[in-house]
C-alpha atoms as a PDB file:
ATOM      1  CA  UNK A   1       6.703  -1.110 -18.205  1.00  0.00           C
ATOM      2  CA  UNK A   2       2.850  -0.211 -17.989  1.00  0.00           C
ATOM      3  CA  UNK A   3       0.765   0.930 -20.318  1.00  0.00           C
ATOM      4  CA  UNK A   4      -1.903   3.219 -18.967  1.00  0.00           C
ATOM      5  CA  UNK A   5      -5.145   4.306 -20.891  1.00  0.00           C
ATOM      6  CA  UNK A   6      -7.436   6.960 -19.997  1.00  0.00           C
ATOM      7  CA  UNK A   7     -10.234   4.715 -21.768  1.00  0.00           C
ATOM      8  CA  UNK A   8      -8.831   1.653 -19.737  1.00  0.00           C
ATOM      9  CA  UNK A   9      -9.304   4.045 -16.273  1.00  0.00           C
ATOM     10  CA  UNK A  10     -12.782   5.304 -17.156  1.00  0.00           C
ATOM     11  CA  UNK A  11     -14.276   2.119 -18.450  1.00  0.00           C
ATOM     12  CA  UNK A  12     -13.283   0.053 -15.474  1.00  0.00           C
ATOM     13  CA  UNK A  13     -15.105   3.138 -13.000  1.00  0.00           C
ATOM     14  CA  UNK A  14     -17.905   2.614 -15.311  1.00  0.00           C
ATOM     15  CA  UNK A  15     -17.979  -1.226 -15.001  1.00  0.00           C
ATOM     16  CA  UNK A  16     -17.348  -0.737 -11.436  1.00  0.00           C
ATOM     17  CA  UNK A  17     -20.162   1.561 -11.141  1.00  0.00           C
ATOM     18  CA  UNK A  18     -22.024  -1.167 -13.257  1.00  0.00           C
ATOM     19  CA  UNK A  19     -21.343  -3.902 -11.240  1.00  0.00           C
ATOM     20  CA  UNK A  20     -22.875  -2.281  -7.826  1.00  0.00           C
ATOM     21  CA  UNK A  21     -25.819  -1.655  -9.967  1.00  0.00           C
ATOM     22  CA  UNK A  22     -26.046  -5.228 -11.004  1.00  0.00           C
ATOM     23  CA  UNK A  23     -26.521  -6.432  -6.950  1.00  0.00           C
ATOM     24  CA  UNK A  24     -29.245  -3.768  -6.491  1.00  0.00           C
ATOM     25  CA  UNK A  25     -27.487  -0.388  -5.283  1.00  0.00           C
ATOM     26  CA  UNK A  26     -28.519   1.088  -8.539  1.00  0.00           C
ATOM     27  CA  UNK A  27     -32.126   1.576 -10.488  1.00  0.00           C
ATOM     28  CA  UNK A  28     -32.717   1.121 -14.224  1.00  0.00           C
ATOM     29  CA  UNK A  29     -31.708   4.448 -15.145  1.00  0.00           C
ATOM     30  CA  UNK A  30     -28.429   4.915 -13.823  1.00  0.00           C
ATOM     31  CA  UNK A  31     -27.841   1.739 -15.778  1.00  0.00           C
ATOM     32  CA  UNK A  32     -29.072   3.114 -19.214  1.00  0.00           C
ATOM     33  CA  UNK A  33     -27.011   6.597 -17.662  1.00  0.00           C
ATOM     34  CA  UNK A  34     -23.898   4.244 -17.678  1.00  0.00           C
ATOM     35  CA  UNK A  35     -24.188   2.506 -20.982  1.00  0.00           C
ATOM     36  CA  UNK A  36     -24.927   5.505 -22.367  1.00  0.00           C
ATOM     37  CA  UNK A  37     -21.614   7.652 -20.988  1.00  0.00           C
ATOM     38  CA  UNK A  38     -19.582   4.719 -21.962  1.00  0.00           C
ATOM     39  CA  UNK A  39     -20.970   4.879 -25.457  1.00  0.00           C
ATOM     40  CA  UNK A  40     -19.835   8.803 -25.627  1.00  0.00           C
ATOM     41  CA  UNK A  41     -16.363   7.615 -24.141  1.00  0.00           C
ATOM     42  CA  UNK A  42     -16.128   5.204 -26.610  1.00  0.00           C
ATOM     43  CA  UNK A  43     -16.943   7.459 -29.284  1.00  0.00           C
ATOM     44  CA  UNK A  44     -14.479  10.295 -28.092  1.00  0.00           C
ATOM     45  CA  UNK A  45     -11.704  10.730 -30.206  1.00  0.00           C
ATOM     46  CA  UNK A  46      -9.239  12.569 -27.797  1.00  0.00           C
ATOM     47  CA  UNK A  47      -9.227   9.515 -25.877  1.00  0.00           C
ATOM     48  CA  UNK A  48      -8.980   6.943 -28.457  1.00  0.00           C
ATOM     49  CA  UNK A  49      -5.039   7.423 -29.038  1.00  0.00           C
ATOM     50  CA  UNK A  50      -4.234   8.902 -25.281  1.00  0.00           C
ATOM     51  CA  UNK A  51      -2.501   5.949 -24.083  1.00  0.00           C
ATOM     52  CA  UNK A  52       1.059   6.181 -22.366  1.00  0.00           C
ATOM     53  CA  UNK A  53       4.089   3.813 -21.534  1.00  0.00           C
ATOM     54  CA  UNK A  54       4.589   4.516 -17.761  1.00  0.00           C
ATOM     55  CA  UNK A  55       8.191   3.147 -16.514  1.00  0.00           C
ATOM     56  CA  UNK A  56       8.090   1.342 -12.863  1.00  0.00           C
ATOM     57  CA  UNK A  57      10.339   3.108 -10.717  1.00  0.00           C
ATOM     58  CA  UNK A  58      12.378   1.531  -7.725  1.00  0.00           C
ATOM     59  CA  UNK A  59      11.459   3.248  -4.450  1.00  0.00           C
ATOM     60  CA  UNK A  60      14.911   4.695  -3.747  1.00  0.00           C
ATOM     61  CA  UNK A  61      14.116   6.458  -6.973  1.00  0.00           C
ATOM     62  CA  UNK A  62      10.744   6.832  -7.082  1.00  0.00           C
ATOM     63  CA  UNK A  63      11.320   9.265  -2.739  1.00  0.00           C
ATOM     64  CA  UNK A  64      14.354  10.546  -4.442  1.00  0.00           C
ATOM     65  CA  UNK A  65      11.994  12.970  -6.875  1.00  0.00           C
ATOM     66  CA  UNK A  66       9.575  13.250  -4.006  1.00  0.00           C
ATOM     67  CA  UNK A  67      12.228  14.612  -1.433  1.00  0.00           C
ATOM     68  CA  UNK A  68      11.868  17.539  -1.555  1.00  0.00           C
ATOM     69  CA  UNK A  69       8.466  18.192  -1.674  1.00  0.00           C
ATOM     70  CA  UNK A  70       7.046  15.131  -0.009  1.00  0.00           C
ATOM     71  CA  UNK A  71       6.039  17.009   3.048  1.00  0.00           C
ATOM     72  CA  UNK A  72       3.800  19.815   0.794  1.00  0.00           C
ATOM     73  CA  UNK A  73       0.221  20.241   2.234  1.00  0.00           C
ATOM     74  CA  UNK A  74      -2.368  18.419  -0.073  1.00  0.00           C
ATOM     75  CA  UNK A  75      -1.322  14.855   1.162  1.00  0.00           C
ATOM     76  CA  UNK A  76      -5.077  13.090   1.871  1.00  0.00           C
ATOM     77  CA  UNK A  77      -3.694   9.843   3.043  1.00  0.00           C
ATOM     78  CA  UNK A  78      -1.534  11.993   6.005  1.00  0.00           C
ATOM     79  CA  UNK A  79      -4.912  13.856   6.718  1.00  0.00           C
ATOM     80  CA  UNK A  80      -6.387  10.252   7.505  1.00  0.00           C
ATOM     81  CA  UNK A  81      -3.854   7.840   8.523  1.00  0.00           C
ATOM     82  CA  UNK A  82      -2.194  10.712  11.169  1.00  0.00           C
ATOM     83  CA  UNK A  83      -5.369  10.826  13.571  1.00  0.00           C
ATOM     84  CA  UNK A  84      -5.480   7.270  13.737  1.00  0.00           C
ATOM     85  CA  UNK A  85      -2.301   6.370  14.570  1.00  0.00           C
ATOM     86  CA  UNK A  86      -1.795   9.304  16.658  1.00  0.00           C
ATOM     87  CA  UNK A  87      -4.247   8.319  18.905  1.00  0.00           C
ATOM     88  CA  UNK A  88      -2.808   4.523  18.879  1.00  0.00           C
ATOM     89  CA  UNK A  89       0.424   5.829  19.728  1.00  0.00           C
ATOM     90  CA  UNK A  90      -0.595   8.596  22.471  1.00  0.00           C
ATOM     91  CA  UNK A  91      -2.137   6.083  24.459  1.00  0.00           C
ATOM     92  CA  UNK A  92       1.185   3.954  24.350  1.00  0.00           C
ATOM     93  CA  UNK A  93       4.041   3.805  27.297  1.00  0.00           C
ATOM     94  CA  UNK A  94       7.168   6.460  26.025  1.00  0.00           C
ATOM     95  CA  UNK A  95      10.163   3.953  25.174  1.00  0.00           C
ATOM     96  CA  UNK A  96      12.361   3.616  22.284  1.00  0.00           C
ATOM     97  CA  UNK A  97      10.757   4.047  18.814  1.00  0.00           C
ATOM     98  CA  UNK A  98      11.735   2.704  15.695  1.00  0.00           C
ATOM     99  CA  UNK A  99      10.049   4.756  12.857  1.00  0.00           C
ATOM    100  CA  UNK A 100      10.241   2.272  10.034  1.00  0.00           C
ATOM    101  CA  UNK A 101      10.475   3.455   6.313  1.00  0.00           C
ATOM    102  CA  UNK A 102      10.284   6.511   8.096  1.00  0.00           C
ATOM    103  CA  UNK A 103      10.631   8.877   5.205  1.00  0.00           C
ATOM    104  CA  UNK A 104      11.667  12.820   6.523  1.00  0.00           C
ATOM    105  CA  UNK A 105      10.763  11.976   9.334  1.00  0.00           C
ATOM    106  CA  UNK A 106       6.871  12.551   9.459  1.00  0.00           C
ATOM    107  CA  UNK A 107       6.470  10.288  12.207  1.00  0.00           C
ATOM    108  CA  UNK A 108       9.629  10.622  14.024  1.00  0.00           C
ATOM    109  CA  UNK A 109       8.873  14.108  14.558  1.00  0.00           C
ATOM    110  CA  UNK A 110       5.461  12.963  16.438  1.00  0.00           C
ATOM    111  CA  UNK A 111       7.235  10.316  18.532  1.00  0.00           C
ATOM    112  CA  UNK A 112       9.936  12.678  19.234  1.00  0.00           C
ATOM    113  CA  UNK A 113       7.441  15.227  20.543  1.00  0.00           C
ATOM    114  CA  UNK A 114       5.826  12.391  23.090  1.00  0.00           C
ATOM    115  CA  UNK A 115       9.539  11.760  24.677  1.00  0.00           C
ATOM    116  CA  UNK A 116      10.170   8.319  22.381  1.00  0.00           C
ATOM    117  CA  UNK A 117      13.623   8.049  21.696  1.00  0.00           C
ATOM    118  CA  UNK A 118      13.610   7.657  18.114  1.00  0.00           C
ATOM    119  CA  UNK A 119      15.032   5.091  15.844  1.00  0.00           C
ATOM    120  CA  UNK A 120      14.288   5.867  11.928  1.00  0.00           C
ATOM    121  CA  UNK A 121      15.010   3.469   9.075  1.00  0.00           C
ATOM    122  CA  UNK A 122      14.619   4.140   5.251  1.00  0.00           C
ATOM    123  CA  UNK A 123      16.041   3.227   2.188  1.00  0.00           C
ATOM    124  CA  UNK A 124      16.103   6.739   0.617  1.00  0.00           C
ATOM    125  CA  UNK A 125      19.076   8.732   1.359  1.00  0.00           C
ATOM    126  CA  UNK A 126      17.667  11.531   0.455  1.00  0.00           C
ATOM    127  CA  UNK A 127      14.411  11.033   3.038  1.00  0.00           C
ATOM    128  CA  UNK A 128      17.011  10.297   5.444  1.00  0.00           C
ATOM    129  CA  UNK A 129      18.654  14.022   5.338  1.00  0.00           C
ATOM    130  CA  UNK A 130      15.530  15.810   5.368  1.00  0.00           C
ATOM    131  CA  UNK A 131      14.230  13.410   8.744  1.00  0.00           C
ATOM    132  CA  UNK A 132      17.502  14.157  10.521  1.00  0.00           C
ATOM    133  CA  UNK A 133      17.073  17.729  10.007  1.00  0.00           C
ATOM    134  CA  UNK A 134      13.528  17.260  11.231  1.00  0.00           C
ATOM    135  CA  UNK A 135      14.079  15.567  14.123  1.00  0.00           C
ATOM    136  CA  UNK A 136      17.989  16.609  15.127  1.00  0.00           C
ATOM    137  CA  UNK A 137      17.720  14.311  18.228  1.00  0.00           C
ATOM    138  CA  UNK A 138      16.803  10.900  16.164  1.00  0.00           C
ATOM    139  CA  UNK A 139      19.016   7.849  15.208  1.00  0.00           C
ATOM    140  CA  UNK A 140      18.205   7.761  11.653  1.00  0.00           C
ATOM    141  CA  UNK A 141      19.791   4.240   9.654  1.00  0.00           C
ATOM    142  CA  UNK A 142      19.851   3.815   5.628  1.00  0.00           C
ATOM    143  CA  UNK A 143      18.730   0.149   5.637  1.00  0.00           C
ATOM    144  CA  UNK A 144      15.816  -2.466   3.978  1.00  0.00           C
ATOM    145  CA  UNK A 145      12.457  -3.578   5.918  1.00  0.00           C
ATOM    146  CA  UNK A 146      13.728  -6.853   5.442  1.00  0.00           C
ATOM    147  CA  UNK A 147      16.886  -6.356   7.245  1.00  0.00           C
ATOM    148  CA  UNK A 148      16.669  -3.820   9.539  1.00  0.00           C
ATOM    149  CA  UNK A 149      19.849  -2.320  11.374  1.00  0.00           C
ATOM    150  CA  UNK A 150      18.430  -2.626  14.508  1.00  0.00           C
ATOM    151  CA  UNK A 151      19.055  -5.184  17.359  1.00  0.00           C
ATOM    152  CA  UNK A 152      16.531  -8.072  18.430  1.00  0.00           C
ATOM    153  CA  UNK A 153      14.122  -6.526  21.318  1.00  0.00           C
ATOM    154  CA  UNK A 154      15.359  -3.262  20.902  1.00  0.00           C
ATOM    155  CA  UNK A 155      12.297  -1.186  20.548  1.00  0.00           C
ATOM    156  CA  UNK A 156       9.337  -0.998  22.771  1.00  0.00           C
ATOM    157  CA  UNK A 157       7.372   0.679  19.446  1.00  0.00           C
ATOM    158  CA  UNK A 158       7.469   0.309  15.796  1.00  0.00           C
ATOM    159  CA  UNK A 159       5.285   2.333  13.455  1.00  0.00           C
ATOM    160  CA  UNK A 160       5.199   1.643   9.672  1.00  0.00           C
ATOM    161  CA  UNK A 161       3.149   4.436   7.850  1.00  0.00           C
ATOM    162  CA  UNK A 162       2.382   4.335   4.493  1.00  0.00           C
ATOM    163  CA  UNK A 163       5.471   1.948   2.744  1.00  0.00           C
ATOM    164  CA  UNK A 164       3.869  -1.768   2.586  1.00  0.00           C
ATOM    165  CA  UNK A 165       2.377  -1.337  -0.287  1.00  0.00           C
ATOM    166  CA  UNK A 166       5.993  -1.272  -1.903  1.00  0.00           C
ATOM    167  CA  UNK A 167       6.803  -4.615  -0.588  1.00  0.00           C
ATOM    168  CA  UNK A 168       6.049  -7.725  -2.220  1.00  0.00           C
ATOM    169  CA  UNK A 169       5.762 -10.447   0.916  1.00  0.00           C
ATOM    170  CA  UNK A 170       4.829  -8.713   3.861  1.00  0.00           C
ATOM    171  CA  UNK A 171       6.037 -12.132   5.822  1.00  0.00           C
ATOM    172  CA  UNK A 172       9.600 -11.242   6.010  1.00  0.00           C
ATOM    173  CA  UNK A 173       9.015  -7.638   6.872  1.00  0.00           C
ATOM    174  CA  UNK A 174       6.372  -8.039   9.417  1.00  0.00           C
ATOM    175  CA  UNK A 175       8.555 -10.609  11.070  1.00  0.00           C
ATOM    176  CA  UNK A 176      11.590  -8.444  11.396  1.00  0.00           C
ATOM    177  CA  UNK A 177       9.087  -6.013  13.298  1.00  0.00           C
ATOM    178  CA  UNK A 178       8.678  -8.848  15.617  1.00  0.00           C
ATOM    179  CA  UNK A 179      12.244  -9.262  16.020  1.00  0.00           C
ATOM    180  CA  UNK A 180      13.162  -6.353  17.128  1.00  0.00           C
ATOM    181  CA  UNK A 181      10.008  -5.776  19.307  1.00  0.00           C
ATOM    182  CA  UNK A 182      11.223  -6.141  23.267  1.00  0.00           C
ATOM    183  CA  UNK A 183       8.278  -8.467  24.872  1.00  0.00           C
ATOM    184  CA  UNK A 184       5.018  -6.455  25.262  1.00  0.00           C
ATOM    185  CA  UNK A 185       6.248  -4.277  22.237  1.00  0.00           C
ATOM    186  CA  UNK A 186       3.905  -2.382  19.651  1.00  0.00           C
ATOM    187  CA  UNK A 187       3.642  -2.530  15.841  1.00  0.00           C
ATOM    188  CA  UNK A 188       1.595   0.746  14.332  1.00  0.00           C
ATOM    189  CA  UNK A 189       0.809  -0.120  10.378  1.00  0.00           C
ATOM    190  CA  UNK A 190      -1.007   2.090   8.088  1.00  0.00           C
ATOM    191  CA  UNK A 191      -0.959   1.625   4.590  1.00  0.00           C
ATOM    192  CA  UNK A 192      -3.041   2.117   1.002  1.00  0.00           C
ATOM    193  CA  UNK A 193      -5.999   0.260   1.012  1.00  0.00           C
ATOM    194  CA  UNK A 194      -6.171  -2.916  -1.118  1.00  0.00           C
ATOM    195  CA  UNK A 195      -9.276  -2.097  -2.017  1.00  0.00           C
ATOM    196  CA  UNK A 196      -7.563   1.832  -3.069  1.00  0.00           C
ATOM    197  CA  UNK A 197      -4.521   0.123  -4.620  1.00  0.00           C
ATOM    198  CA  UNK A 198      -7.649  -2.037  -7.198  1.00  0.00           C
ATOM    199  CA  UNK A 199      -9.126   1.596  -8.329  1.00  0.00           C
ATOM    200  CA  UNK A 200      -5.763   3.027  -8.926  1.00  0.00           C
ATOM    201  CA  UNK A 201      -4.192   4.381  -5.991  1.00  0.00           C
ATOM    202  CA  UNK A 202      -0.330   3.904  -6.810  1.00  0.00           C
ATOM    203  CA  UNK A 203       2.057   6.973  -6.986  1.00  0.00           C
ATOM    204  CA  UNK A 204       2.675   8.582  -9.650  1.00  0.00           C
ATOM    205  CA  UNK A 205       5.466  11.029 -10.880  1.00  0.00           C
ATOM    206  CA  UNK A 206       7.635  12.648 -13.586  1.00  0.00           C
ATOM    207  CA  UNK A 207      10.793  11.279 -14.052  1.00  0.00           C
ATOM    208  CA  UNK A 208      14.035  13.871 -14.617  1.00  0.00           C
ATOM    209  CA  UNK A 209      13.606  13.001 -17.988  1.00  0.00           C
ATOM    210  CA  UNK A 210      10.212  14.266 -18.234  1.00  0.00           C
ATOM    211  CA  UNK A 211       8.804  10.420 -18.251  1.00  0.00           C
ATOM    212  CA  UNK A 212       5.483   9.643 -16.294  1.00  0.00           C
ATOM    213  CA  UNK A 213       6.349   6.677 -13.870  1.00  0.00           C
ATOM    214  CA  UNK A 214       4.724   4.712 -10.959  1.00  0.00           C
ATOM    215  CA  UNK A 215       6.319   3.472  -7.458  1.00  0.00           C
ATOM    216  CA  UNK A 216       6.321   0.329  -7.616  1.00  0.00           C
ATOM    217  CA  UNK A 217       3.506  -1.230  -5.536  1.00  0.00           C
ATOM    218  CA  UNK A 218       1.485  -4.227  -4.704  1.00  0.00           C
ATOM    219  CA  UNK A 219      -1.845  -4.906  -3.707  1.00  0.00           C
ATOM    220  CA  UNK A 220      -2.279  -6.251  -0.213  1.00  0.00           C
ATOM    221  CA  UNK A 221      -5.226  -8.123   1.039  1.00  0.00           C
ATOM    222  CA  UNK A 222      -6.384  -6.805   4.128  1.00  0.00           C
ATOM    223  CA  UNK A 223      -5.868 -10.959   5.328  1.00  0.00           C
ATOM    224  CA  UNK A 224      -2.288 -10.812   4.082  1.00  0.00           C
ATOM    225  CA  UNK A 225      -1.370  -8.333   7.133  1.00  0.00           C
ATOM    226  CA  UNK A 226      -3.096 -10.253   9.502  1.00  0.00           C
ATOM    227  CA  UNK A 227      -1.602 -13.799   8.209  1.00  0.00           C
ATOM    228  CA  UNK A 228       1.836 -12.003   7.987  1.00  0.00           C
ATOM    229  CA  UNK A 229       1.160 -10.775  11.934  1.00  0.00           C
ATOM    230  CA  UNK A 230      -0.012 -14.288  13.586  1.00  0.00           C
ATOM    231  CA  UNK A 231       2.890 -16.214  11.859  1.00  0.00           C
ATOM    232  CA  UNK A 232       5.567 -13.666  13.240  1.00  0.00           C
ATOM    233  CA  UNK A 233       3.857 -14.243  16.731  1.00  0.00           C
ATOM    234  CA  UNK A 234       2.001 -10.962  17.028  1.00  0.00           C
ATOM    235  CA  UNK A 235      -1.367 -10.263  18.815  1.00  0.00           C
ATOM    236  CA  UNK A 236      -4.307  -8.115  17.097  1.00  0.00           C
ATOM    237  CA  UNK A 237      -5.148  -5.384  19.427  1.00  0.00           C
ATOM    238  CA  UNK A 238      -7.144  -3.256  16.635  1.00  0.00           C
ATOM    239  CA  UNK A 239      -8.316  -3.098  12.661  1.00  0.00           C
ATOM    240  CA  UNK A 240      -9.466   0.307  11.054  1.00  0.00           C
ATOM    241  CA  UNK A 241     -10.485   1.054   7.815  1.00  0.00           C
ATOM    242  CA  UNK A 242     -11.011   4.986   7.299  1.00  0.00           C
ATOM    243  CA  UNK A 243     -12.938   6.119   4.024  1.00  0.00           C
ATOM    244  CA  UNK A 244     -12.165   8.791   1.804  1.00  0.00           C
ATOM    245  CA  UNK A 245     -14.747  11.788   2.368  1.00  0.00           C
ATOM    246  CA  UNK A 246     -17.231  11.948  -0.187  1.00  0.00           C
ATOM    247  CA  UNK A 247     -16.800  14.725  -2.644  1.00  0.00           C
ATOM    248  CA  UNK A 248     -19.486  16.381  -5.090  1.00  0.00           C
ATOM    249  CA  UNK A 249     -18.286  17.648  -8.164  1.00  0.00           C
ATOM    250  CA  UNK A 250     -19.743  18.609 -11.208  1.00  0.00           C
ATOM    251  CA  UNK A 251     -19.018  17.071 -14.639  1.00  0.00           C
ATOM    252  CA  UNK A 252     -15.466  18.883 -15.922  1.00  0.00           C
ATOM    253  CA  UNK A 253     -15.887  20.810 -19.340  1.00  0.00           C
ATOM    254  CA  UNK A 254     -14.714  19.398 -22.450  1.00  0.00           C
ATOM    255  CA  UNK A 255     -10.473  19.671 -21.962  1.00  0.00           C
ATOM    256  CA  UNK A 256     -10.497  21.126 -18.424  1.00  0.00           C
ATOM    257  CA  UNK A 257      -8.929  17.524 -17.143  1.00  0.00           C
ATOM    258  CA  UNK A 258      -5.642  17.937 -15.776  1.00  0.00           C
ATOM    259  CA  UNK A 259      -2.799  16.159 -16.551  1.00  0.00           C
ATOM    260  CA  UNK A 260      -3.647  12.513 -15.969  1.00  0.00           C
ATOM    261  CA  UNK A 261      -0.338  10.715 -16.921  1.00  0.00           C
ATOM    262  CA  UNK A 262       0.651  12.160 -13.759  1.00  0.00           C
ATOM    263  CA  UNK A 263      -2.754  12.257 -11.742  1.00  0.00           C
ATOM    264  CA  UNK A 264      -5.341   9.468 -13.207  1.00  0.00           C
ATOM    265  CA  UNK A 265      -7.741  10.114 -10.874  1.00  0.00           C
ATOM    266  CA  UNK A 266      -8.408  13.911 -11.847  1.00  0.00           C
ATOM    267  CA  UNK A 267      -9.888  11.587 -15.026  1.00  0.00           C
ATOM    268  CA  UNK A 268     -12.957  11.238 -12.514  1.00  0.00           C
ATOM    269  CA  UNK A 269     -14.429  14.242 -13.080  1.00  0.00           C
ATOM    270  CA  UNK A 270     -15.058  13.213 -16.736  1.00  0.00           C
ATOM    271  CA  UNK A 271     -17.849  10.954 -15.115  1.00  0.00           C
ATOM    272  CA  UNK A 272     -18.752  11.707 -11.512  1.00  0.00           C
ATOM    273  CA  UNK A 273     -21.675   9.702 -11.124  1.00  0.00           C
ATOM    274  CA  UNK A 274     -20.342   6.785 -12.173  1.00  0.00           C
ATOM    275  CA  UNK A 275     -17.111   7.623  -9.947  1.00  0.00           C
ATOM    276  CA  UNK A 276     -19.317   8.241  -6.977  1.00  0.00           C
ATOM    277  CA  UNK A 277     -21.158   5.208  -7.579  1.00  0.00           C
ATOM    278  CA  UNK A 278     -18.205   3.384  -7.665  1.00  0.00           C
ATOM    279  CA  UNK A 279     -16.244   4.588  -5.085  1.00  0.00           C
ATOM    280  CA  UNK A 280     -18.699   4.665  -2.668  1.00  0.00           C
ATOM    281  CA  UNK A 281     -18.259   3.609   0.989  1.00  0.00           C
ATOM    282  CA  UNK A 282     -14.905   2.092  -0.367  1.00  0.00           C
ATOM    283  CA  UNK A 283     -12.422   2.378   2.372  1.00  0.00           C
ATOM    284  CA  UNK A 284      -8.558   4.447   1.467  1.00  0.00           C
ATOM    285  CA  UNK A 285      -6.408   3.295   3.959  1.00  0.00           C
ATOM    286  CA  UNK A 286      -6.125   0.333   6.722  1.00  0.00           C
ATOM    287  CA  UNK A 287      -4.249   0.880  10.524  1.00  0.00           C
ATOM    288  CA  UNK A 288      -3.297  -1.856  12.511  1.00  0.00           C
ATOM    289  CA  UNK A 289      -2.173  -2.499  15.960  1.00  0.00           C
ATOM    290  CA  UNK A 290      -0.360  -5.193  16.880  1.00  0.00           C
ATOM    291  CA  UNK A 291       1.745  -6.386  19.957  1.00  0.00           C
ATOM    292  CA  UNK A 292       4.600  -8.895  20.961  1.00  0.00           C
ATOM    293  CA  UNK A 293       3.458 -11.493  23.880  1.00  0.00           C
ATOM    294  CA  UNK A 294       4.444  -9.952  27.093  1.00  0.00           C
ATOM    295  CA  UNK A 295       6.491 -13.161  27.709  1.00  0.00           C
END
């Protein structure tokens, strides 16, 4: 169970804000400007008792809600992370192509359309039906990142968008992406941010009955990947780090905050300069390219 507080959310942007000051990013008074705001927060009675138990939900559960509207528009991370691994991939030989934790199929679809034959893996039955109705031509296997149902060398590609952050050691999954890499193979990663996952950035959603809840997720350092990678045998080929774009918004009027059980970060607009302050030039997402030794 966590316990989430809208206090405990705009304090820590505040302190965050508070602690770029502190190294010099900041003058005097957007430090008095801080103290100040977190006096008022402090002082605000609709916040004082606003605190909810959140339940941690499993991922087959958590993509079971988010089936069926998973693909909506309004997704940020796909607007950043697709680009950059597009371009990754497009420059890549056409081979076999294992889409792993492949969801409905975002990716398959994409590696379909540049002649891979595609290999999807996911957990979530329910992903799975919407992928293979995306992409009718694709292999698509219920199975775990740490055992995938695929044989050693099979692939010539692997790309693994957005689902790390839901495992706890990245060693055993990154090494079955060596395994089933054929000599000279690819790995494609993108995932949340470590620094993204610190401020918050963990998926929410509303239980069927009614009850906020979070995906379960952990925070990555951006060395983890790269330790997990060498010790599977895996060669660096390329690091990116895209940043959200920066956003100016005015200070929300008194109750015009949306529903932040279910979308904390809405609970920004409550104090936009401290959220710009501390948000700034902080990177959302991490790619990676990797590749298995030719021999």
């Amino acid at each position: 169970m966590i316990y989430e507080h809208p206090l405990a959310y705009l304090l820590g942007i505040e302190g965050t804000a508070l602690l770029r000051a502190f190294t010099g990013e900041h003058d005097r008074d957007f430090v008095e400007a801080r103290i100040a705001e977190i006096r008022r927060l402090l002082d605000d009675e609709s916040l004082a008792g606003a605190g909810v138990d959140v339940d941690r939900v499993s991922t087959v559960d958590g993509y079971r809600v988010w089936a069926g509207t998973y693909d909506r528009p309004g997704n940020a991370a796909f607007d950043i992370d697709a680009p950059l691994v597009g371009g990754i991939v497009g420059a890549l030989p056409v081979g076999v192509a294992l889409d792993a934790a492949c969801g409905t199929g975002r990716y398959a679809e994409s590696l379909a359309r540049l002649g891979h034959r595609v290999v999807g893996v996911d957990s979530s039955p329910d992903m799975l039906d919407r992928a293979r109705a995306r992409v009718p031509g694709g292999e698509f296997l219920v199975g775990d990142l740490n055992r995938l149902p695929v044989g050693d060398g099979q692939v010539d590609l692997v790309v693994c968008a957005l689902a790390l952050t839901h495992v706890r050691d990245l060693g055993p999954v990154v090494a079955e992406f060596a395994r089933v890499l054929r000599p000279g193979g690819h790995l494609v990663i993108s995932d949340v941010h470590p620094e993204a996952v610190a401020r918050g950035s963990v998926p929410p959603l509303r239980g069927p009955d009614g009850r906020p809840g979070r995906v379960e997720s952990y925070r990555h350092l951006v060395g983890d990947y790269l330790r997990a990678a060498l010790a599977a045998g895996l060669q660096l080929r390329g690091c990116q780090e895209p940043r959200l774009p920066a956003r100016e918004r005015p200070p929300a009027p008194a109750g015009a905050v949306g529903p932040w059980e279910l979308w904390p970060w809405c609970l920004a607009d409550l104090v936009p300069e401290a959220a710009r302050a501390a948000n700034a030039d902080v990177p959302a997402m991490v790619v990676w390219h990797f590749q298995s030794p030719a021999t």
